[in-house]
Protein backbone atom coordinates (compact mmCIF):
# COMPACT_ATOMS: atom_id res chain seq x y z
CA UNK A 1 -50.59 -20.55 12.88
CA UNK A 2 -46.79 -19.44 13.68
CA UNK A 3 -45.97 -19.89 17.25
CA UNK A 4 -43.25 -17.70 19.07
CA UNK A 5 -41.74 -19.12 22.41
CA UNK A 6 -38.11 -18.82 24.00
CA UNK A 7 -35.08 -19.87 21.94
CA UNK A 8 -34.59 -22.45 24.78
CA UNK A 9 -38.22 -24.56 23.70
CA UNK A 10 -37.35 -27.87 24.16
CA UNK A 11 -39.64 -30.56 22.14
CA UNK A 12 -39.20 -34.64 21.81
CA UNK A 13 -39.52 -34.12 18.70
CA UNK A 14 -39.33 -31.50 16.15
CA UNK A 15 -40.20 -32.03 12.66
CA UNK A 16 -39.01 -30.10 9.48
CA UNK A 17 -41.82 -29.48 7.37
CA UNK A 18 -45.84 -29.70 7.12
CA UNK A 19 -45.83 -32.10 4.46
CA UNK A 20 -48.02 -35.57 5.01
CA UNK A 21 -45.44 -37.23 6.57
CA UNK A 22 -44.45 -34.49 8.77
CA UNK A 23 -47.60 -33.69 9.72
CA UNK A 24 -48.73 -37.41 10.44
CA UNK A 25 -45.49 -38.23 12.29
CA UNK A 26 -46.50 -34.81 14.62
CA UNK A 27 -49.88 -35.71 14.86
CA UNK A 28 -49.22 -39.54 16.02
CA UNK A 29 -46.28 -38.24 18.54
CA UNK A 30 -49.29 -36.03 20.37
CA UNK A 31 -51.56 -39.10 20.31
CA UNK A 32 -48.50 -40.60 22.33
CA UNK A 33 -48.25 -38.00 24.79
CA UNK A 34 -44.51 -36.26 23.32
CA UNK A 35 -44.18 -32.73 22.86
CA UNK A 36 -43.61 -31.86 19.72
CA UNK A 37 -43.11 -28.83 17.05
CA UNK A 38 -43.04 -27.90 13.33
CA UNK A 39 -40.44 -26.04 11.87
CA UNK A 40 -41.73 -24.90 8.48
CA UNK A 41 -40.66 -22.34 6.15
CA UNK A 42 -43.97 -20.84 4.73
CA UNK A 43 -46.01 -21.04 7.54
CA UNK A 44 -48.34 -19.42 5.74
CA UNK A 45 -49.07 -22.16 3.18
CA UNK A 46 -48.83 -25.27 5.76
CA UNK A 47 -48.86 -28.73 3.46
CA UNK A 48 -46.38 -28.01 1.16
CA UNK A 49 -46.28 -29.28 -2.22
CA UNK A 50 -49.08 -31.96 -1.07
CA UNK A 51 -51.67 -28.79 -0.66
CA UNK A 52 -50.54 -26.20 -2.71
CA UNK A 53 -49.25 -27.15 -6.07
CA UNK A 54 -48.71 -31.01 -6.06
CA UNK A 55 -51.49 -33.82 -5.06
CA UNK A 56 -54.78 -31.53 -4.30
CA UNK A 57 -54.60 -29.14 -7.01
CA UNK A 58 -53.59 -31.90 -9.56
CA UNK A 59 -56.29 -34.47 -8.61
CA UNK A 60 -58.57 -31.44 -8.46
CA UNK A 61 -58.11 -30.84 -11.87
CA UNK A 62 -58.54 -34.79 -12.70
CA UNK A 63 -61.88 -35.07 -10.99
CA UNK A 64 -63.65 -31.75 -12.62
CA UNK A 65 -62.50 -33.77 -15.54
CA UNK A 66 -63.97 -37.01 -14.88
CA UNK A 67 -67.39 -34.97 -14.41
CA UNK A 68 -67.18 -33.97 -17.54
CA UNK A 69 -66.47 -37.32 -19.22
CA UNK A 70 -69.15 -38.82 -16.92
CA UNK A 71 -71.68 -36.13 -18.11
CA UNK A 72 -70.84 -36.76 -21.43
CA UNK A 73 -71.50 -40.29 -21.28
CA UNK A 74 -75.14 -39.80 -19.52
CA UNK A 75 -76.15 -36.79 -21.33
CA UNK A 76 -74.45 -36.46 -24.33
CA UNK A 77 -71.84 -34.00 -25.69
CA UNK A 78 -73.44 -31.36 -26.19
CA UNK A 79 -73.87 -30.69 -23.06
CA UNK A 80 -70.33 -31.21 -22.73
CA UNK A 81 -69.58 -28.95 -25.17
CA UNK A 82 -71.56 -26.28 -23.59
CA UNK A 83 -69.85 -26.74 -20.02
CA UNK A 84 -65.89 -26.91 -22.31
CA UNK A 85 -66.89 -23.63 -23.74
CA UNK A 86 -67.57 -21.89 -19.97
CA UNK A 87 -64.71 -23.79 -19.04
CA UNK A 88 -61.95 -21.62 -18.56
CA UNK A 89 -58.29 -22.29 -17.49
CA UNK A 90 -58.81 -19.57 -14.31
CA UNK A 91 -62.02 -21.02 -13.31
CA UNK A 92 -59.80 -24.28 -12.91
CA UNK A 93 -57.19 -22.88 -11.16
CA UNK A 94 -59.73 -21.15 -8.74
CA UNK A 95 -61.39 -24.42 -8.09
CA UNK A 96 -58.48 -26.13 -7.56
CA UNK A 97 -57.21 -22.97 -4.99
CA UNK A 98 -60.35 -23.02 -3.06
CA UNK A 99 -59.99 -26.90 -2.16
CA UNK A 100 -56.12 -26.52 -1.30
CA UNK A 101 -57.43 -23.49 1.05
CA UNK A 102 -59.88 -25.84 2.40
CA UNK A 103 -57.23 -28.57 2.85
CA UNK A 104 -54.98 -25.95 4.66
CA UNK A 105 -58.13 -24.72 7.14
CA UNK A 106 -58.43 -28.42 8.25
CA UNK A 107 -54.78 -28.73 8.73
CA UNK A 108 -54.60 -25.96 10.92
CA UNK A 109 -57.53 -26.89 12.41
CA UNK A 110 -55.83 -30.35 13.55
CA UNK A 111 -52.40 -28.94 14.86
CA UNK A 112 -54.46 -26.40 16.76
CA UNK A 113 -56.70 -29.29 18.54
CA UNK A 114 -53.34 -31.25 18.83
CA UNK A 115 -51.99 -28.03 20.34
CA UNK A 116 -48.72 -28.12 17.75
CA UNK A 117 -46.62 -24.86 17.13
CA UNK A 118 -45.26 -24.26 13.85
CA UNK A 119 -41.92 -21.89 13.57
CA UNK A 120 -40.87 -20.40 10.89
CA UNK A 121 -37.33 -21.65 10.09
CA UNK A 122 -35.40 -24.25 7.43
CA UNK A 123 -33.76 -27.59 9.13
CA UNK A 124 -31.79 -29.96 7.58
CA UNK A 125 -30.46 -33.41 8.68
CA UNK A 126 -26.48 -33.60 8.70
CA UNK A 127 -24.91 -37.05 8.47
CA UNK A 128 -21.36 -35.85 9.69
């Protein structure tokens, strides 16, 4: 999803990051017809925290959960107790890594349709 053009790229508006809000304010300045670019880091893992180790993953975690309480209360526990014991801390983490990939896909999917380049680069915003 990296982009390479000229050095001399100008944008209306560049954004520094793919978190929600950078993504959303890159999205909604396409809707308005502005040029625009990302200037991300890891363009490999576009999302940042929000994708990759933060919101998904954690709320991932919370809903397989929630299953389990909610089978608990229809079923009983032990059927709970068999699912806990085939329950493993890596099956976790690879369900939570497969929807954060999934999450990625339909990022990329969106700045491609929006047609928005990501570079790979840090910005910061100085006061002075």
């Amino acid at each position: 999803m990296s982009s390479k053009k000229s050095d001399k790229e100008q944008y209306d508006l560049v954004v520094i990051g793919s978190g929600p809000a950078g993504i959303s304010a890159a999205i909604q300045a396409r809707k308005l017809k502005r040029s625009v670019a990302i200037v991300e880091r890891n363009p490999d893992n576009l999302g940042g925290a929000w994708i990759h180790t933060g919101t998904i993953p954690s709320k991932t975690f919370r809903e397989v959960l929630a299953a389990v309480r909610s089978i608990d209360r229809h079923v009983g526990s032990h059927w709970v107790q068999r699912l806990v014991n085939d329950l493993s801390t890596d099956k976790l983490k690879q369900r939570a890594d497969e929807v954060s990939n999934d999450e990625e896909s339909l990022l990329i999917k969106q700045l491609e349709d929006f047609e928005i380049p990501v570079y790979r680069g840090y910005g910061f915003v100085d006061s002075k």
